[in-house]
N, C-alpha and C. Protein backbone atom coordinates (compact mmCIF):
# COMPACT_ATOMS: atom_id res chain seq x y z
N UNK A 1 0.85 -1.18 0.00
CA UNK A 1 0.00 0.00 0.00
C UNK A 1 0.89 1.24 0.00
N UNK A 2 0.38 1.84 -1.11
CA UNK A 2 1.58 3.57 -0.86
C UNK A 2 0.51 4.83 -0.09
N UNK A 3 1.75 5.08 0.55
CA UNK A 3 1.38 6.12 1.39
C UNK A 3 1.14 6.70 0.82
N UNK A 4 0.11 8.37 1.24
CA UNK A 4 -0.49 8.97 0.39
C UNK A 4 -0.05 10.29 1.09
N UNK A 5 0.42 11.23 0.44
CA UNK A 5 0.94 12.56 1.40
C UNK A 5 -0.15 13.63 1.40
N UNK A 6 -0.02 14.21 2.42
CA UNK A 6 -1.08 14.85 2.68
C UNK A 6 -0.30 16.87 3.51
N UNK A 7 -0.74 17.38 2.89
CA UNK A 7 -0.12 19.07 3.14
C UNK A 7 -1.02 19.46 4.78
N UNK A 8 0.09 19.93 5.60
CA UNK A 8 0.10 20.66 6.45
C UNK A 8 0.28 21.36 6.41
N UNK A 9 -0.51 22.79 6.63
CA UNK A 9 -0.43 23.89 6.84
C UNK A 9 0.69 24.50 8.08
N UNK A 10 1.96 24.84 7.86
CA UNK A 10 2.85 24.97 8.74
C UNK A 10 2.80 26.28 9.73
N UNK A 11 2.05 27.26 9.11
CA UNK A 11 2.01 28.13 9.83
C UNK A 11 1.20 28.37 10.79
N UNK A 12 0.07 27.12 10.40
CA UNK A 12 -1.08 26.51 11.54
C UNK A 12 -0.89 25.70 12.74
N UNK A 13 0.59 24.55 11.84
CA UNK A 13 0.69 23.86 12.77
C UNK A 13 1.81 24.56 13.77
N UNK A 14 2.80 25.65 13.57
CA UNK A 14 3.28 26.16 14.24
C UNK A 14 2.58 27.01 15.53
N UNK A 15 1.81 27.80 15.33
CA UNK A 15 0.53 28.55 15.93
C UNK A 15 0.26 27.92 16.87
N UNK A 16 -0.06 26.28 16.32
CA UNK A 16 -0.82 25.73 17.80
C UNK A 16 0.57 25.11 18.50
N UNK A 17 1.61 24.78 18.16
CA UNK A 17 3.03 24.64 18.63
C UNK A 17 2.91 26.11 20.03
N UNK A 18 3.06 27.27 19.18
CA UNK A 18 3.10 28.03 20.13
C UNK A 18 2.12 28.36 20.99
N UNK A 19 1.00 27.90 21.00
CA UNK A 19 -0.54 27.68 21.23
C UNK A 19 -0.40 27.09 22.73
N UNK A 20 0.64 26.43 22.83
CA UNK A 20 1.32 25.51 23.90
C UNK A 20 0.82 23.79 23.25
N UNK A 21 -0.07 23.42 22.61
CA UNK A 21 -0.34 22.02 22.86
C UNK A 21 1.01 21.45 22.58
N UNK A 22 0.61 20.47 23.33
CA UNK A 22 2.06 19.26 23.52
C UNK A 22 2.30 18.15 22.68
N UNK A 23 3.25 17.51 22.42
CA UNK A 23 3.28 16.70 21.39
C UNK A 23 2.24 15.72 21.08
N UNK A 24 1.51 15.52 22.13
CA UNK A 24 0.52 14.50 21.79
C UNK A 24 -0.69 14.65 20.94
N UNK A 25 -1.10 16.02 21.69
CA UNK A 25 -1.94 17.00 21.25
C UNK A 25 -2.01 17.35 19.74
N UNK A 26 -0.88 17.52 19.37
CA UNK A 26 -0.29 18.00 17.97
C UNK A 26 -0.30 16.74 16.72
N UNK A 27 0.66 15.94 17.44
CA UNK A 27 0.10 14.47 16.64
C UNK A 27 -1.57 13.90 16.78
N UNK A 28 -2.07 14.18 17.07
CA UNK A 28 -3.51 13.90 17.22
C UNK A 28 -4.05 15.01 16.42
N UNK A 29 -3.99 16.00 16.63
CA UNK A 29 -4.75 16.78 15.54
C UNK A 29 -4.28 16.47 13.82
N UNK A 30 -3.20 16.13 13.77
CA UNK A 30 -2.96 15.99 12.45
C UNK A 30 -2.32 14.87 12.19
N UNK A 31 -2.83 14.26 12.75
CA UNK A 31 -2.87 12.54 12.61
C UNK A 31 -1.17 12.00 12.35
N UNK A 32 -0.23 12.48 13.07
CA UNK A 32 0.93 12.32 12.69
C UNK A 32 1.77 11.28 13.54
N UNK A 33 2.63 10.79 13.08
CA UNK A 33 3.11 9.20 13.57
C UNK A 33 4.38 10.59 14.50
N UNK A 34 5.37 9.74 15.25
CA UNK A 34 6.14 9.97 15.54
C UNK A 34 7.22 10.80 15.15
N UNK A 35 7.80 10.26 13.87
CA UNK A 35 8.75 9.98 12.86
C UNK A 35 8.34 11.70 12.05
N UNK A 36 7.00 11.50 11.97
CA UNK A 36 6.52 12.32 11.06
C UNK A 36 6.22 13.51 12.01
N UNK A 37 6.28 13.45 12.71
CA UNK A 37 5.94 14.94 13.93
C UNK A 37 7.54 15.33 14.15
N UNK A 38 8.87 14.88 14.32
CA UNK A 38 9.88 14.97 14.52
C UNK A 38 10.29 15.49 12.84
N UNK A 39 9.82 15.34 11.75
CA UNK A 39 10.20 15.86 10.49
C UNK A 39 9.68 17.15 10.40
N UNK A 40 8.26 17.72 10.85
CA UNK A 40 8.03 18.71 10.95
C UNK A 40 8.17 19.66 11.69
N UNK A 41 9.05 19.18 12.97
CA UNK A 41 9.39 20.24 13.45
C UNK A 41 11.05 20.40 12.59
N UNK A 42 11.62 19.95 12.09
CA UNK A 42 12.89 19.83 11.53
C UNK A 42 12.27 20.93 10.16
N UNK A 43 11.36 20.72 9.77
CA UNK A 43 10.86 21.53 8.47
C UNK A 43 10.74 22.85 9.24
N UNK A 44 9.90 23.36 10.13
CA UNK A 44 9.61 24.17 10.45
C UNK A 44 10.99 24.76 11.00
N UNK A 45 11.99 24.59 11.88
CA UNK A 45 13.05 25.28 11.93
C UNK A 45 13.73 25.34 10.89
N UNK A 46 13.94 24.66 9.51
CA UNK A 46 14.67 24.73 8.79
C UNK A 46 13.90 25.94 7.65
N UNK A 47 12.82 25.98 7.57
CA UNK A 47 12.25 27.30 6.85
C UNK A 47 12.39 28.28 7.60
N UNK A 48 12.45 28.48 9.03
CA UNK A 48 12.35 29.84 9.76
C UNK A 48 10.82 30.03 10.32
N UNK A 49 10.29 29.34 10.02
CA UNK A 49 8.97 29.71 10.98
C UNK A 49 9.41 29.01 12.44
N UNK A 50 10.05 28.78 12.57
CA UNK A 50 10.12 28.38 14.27
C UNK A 50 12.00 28.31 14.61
N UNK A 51 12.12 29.04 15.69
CA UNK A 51 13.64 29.45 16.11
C UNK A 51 13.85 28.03 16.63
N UNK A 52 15.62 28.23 16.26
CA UNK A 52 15.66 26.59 17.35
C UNK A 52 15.66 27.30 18.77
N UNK A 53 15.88 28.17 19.38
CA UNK A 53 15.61 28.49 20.65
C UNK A 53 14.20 28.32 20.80
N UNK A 54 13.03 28.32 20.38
CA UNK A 54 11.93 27.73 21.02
C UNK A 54 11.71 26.11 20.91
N UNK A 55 12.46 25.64 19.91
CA UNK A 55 12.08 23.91 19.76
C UNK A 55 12.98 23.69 21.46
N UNK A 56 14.80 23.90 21.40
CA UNK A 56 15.12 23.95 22.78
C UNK A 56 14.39 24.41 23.99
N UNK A 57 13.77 25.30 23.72
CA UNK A 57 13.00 25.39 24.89
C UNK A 57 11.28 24.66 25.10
N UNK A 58 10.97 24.12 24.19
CA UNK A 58 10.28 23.29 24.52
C UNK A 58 10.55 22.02 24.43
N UNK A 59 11.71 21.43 24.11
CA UNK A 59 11.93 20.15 24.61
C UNK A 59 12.69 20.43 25.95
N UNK A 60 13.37 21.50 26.24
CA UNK A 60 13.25 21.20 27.84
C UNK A 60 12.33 21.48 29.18
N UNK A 61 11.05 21.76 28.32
CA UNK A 61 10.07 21.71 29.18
C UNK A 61 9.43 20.46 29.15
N UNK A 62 9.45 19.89 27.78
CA UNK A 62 9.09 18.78 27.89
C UNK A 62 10.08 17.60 29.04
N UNK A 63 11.05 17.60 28.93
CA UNK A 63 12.12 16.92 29.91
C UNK A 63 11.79 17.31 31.09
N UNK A 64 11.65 18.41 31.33
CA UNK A 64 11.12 18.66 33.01
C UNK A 64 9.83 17.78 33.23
N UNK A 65 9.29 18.13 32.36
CA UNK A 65 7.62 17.37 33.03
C UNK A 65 7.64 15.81 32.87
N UNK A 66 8.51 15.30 31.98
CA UNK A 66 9.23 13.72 32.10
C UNK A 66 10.00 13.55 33.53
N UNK A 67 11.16 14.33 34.07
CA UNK A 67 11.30 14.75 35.28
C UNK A 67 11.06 14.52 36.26
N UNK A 68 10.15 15.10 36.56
CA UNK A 68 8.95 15.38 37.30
C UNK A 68 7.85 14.37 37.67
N UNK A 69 7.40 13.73 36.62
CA UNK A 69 6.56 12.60 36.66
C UNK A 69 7.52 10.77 37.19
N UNK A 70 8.55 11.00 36.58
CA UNK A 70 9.62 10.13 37.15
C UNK A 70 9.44 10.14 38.44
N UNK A 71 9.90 11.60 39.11
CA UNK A 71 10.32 11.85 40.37
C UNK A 71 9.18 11.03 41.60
N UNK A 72 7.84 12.02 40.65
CA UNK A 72 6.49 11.73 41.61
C UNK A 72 6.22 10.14 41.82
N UNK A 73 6.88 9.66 40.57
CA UNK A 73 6.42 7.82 40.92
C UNK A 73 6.91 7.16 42.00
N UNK A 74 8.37 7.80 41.44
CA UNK A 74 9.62 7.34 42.63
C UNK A 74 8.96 7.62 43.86
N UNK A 75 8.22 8.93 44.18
CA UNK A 75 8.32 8.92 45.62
C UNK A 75 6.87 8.11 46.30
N UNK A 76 6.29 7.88 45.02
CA UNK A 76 4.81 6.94 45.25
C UNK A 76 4.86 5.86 45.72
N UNK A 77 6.11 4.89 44.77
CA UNK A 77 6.51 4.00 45.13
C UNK A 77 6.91 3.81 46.85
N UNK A 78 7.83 4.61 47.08
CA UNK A 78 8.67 4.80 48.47
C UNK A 78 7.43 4.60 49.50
N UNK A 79 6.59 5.58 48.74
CA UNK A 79 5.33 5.35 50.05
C UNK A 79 4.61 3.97 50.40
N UNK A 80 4.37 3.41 49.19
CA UNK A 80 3.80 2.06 48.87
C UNK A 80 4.62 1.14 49.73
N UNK A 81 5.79 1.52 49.76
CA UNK A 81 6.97 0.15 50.05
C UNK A 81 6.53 0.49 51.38
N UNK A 82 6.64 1.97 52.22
CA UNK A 82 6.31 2.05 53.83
C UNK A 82 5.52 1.82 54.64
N UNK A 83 4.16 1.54 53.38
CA UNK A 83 2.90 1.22 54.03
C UNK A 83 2.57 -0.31 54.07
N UNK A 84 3.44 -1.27 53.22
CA UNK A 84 2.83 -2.05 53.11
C UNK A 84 4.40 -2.92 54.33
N UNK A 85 4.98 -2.06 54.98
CA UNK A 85 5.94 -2.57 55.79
C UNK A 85 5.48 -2.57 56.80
N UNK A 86 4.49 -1.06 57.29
CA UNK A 86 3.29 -1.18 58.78
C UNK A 86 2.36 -2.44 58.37
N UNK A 87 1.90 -3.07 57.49
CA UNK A 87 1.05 -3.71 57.78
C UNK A 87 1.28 -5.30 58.21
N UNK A 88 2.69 -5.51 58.00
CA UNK A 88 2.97 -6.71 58.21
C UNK A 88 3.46 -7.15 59.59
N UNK A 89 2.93 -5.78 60.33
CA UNK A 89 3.43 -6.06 61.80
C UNK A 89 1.77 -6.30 62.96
């Protein structure tokens, strides 16, 4: 089966980039695989509609909130392990 290409409007999809939605968000609206969301942001800095100082700065916001969610498990876990150590007494 051949793929069939389909035009994104870049200055739309940038907009909602700066719009804040998050990668998921973004691949879901425009039905985009992985591969293919990582090419368009490579398009979009490489035409100039988007600085690499904002792609850097939103992949390190994105890393914080990866971070962050790490952190919170870790300390979920910790709790889990303390509670289930009172109960065996």
């Amino acid at each position: 089966m051949e793929s069939q290409k389909r035009k994104i409007k870049a200055r739309e999809f940038v907009a909602d980039l700066r719009g804040g939605l998050d990668d998921e968000a973004l691949t879901a609206k425009y039905s985009l695989t992985r591969d293919q969301f990582h090419k368009l942001l490579r398009a979009a800095v490489d035409s100039g509609l988007l600085t690499t100082d904002e792609l850097y700065s939103r992949i390190s916001h994105s890393k914080t909130a990866v971070t962050r969610a790490f952190v919170e498990m870790q300390q979920a876990v910790r709790e889990l392990g303390r509670s289930s150590e009172g109960s065996d007494n």
